[in-house]
Protein backbone atom coordinates (compact mmCIF):
# COMPACT_ATOMS: atom_id res chain seq x y z
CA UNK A 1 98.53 27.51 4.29
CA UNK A 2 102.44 25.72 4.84
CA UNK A 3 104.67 25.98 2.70
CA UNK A 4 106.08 22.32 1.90
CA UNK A 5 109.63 22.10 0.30
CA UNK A 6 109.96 19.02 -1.61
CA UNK A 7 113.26 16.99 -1.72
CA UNK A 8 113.11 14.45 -4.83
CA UNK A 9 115.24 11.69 -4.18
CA UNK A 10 117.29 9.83 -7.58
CA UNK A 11 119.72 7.31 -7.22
CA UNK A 12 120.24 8.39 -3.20
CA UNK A 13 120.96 12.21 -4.81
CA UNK A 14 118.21 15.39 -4.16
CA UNK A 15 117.48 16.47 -7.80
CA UNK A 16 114.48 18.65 -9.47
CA UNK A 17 112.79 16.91 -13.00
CA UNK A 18 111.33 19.21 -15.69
CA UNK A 19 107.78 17.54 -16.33
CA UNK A 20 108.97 14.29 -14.39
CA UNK A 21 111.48 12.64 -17.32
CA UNK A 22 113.96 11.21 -15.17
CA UNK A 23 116.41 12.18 -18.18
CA UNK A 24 115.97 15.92 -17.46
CA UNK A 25 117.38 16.41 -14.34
CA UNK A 26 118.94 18.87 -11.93
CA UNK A 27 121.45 17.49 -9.21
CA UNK A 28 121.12 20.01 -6.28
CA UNK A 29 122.91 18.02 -3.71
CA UNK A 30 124.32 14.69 -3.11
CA UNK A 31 123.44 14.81 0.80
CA UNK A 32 119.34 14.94 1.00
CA UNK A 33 119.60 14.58 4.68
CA UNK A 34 121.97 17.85 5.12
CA UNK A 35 119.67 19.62 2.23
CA UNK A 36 116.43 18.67 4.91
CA UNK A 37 118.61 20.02 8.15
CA UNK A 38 118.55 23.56 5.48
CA UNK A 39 115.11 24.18 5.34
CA UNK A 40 114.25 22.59 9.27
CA UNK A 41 116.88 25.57 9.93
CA UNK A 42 114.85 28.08 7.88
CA UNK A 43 111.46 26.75 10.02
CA UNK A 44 110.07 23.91 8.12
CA UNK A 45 107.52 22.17 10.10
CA UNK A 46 106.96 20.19 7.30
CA UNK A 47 108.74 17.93 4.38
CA UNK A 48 107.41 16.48 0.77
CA UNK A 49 109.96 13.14 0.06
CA UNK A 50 109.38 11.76 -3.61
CA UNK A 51 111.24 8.34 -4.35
CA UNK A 52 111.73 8.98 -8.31
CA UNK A 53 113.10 5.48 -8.40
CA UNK A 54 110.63 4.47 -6.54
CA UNK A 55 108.18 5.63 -8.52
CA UNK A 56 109.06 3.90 -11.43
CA UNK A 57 109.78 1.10 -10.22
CA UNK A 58 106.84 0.20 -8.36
CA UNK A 59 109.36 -0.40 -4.97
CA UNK A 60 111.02 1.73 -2.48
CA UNK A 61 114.39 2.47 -4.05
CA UNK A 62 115.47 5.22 -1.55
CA UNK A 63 114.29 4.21 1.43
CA UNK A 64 117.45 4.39 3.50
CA UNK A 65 117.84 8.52 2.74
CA UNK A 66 113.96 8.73 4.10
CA UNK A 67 114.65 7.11 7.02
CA UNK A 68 117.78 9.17 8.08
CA UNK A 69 115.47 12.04 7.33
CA UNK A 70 112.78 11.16 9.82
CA UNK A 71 115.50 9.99 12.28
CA UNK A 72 117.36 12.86 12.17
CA UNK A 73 114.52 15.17 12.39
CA UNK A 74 111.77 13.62 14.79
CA UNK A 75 110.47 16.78 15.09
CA UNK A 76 109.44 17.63 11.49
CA UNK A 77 106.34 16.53 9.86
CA UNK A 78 107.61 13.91 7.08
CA UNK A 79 105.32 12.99 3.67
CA UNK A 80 106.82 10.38 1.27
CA UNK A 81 105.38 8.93 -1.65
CA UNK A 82 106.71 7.32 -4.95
CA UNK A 83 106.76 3.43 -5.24
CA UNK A 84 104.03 2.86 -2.55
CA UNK A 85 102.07 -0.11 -3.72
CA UNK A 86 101.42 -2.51 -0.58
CA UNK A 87 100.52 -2.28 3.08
CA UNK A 88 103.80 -3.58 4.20
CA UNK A 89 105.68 -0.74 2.56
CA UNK A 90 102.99 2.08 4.36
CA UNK A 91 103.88 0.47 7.53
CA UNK A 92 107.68 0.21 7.29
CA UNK A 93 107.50 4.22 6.34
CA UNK A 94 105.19 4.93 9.33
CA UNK A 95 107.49 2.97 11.67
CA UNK A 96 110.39 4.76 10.14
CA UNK A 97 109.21 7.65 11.55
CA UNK A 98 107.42 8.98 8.75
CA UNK A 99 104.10 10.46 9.47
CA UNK A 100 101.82 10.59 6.02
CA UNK A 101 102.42 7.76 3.04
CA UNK A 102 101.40 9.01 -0.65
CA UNK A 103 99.85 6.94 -2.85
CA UNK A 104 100.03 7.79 -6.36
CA UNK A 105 99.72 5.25 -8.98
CA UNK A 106 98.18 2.65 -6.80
CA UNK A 107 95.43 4.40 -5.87
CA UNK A 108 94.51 5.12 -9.63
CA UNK A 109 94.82 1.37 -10.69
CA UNK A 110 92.98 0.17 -7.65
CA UNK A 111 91.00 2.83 -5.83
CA UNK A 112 90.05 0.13 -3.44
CA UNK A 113 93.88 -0.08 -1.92
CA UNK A 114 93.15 3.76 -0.81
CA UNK A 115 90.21 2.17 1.31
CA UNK A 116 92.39 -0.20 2.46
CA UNK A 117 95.28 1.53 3.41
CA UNK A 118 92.96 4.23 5.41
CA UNK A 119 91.45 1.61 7.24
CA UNK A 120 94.68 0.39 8.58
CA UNK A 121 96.48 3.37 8.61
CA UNK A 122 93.64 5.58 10.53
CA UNK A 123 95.28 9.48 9.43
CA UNK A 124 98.19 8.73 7.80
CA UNK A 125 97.28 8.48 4.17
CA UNK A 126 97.64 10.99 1.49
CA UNK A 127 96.44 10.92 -2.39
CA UNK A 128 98.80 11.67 -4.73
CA UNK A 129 96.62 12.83 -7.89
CA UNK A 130 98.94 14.08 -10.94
CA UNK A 131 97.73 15.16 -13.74
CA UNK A 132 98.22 16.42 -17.53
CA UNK A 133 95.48 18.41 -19.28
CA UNK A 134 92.90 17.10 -16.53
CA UNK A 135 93.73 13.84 -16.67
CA UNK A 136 95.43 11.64 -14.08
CA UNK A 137 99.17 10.46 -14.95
CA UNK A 138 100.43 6.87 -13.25
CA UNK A 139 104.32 5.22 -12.95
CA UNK A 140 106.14 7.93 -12.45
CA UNK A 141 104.15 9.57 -15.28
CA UNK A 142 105.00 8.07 -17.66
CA UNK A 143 101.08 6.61 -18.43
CA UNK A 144 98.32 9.09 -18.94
CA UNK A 145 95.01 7.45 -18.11
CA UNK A 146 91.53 8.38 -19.17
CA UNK A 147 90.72 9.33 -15.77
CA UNK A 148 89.75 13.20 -14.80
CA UNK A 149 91.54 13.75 -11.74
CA UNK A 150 88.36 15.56 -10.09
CA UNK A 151 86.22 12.31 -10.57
CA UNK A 152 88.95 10.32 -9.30
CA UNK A 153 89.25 12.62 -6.16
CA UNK A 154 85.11 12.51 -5.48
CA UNK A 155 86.34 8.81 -4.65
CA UNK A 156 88.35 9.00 -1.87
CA UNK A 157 85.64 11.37 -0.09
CA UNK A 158 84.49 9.14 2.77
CA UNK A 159 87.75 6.96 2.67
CA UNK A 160 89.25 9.32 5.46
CA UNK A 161 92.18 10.19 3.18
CA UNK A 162 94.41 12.96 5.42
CA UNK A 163 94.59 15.56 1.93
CA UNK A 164 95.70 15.18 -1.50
CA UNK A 165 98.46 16.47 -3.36
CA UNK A 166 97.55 17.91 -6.87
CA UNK A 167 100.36 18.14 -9.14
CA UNK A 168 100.31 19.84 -12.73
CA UNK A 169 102.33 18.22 -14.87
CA UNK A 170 102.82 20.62 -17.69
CA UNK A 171 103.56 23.31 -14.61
CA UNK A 172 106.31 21.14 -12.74
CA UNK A 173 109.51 22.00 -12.78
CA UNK A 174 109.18 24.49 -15.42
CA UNK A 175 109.26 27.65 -12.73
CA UNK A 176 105.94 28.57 -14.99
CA UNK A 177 103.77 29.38 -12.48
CA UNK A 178 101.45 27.09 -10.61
CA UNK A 179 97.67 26.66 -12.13
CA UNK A 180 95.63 28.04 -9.25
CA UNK A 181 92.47 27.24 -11.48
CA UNK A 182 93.04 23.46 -11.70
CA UNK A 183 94.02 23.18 -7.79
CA UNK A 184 90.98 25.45 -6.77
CA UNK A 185 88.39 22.88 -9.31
CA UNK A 186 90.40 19.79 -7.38
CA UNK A 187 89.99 20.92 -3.98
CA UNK A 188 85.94 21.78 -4.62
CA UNK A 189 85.67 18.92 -5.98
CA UNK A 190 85.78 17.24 -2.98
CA UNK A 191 86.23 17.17 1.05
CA UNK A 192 89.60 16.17 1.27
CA UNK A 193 92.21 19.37 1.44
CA UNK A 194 94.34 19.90 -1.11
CA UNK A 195 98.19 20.74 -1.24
CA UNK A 196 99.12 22.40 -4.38
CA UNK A 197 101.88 20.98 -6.59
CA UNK A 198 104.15 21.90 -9.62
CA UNK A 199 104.94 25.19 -11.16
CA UNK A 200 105.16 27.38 -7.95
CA UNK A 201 107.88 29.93 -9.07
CA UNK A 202 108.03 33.12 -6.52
CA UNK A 203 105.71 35.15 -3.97
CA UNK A 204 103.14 35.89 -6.98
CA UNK A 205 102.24 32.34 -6.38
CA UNK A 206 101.94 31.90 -3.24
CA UNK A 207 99.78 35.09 -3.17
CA UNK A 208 97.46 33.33 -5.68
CA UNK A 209 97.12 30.25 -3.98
CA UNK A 210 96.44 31.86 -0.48
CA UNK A 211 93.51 34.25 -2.04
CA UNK A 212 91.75 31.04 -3.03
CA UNK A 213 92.83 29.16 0.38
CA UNK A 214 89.55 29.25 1.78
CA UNK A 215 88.54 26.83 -0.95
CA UNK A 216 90.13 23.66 0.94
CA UNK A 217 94.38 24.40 -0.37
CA UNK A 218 95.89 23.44 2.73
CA UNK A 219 99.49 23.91 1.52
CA UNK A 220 101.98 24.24 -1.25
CA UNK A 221 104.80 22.26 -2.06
CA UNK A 222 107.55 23.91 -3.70
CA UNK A 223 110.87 22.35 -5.27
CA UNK A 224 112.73 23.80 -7.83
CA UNK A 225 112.55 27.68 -7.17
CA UNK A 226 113.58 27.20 -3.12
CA UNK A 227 116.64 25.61 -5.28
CA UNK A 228 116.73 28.20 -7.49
CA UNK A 229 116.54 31.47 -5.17
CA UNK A 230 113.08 32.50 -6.97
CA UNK A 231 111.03 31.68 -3.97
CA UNK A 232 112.29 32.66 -0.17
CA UNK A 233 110.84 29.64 1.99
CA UNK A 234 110.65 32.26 5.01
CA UNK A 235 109.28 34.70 3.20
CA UNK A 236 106.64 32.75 2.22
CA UNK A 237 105.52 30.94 4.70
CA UNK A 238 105.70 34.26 7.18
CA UNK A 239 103.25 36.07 4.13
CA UNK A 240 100.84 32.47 5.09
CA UNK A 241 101.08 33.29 8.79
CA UNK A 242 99.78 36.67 8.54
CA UNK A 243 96.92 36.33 5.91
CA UNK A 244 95.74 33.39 8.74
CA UNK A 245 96.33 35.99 11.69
């Protein structure tokens, strides 16, 4: 299992949301692209980018800070998602430099873009599926829909989606622990590997999510305790290494 930190990008700013309200926020750096040389120093082999603006918006807002990222870091495995709605966008991401688009919101309102973008974009896509109480959450979250988030994910099975990121949103950003349950019923649900989102909080976690790993979790994105000092990124990913070894 990696061990993804996530930077969240807000008016060109890293912050951390509580529950995604772009009211409650948490400025933890005005330089994203020195806050991604931090955890590429700590070993990162892999980043989570979220556009918040983006998101809600329905448009790359931030798109300059991603692509410094990815130029900066050719090395490191870049994921970006919020405001992804049209081919054209997935391919000026991928010739950024970045090397897996998320669609979030898009792929709830029109499952048949997912298709789509897979076709063009051979191993580059991932699924963004959010969700409150079961049920899948669109624009930036602000819209639960009447969808179950497993049914949705059944879907996307022979689409050739690359994994998809399951994100709790009663868990996120409330360093509540992340619901190992939900993620485990999401990743059986289907094929695709999942990458476990929202309400990771310290080792107890990860421990949890790498017991059930076997069930398809192929990582864990983690945001506001790497902030916070709860979690130790190297810690955690090391504890990954061995339980694979």
């Amino acid at each position: 299992m990696i061990i993804i930190p996530a930077i969240d990008l807000k008016d060109g700013a890293c912050v951390r949301l509580r529950q995604g309200v772009m009211d409650d926020s948490t400025v933890f750096s005005s330089d994203p692209v020195a806050v991604a040389a931090t955890w590429v120093e700590k070993g990162t082999k892999r980043l989570h980018l979220v556009d918040l603006n983006g998101a809600f918006e329905g448009k790359p807002i931030n798109g300059e800070v991603v692509t410094a990222i990815a130029k900066a870091h050719p090395q490191l495995t870049v994921q970006i998602g919020g405001g992804i709605r049209s081919l054209e966008t997935i391919e000026h991401y991928l010739d950024a430099g970045v090397n897996y688009v998320i669609i979030g919101t898009k792929a709830v309102k029109d499952p048949a873009f997912v298709h789509e973008a897979c076709k063009a974009f051979s191993g580059n896509i991932i699924v963004g599926l959010d969700a409150k109480n079961g049920f899948v959450a669109t624009d930036g979250w602000a819209e639960v829909s009447e969808v179950k988030a497993t049914e949705l994910a059944k879907k996307f099975a022979d689409d050739g989606v690359e994994s998809i990121i399951y994100t709790d949103i009663a868990r996120d950003g409330m360093m509540q622990g992340v619901n190992v349950e939900a993620t485990v019923e999401m990743a059986q649900a289907s094929p695709i590997p999942v990458i476990a989102s929202g309400g990771i909080t310290n080792m107890d976690d990860i421990r949890a999510l790498v017991d059930r790993e076997e069930a398809g979790i192929l990582g864990a994105i983690t945001g506001r305790a790497i902030y916070e000092g709860t979690l130790d990124i190297v810690e955690a990913q090391h504890y990954c290494d061995g339980k694979k070894s």
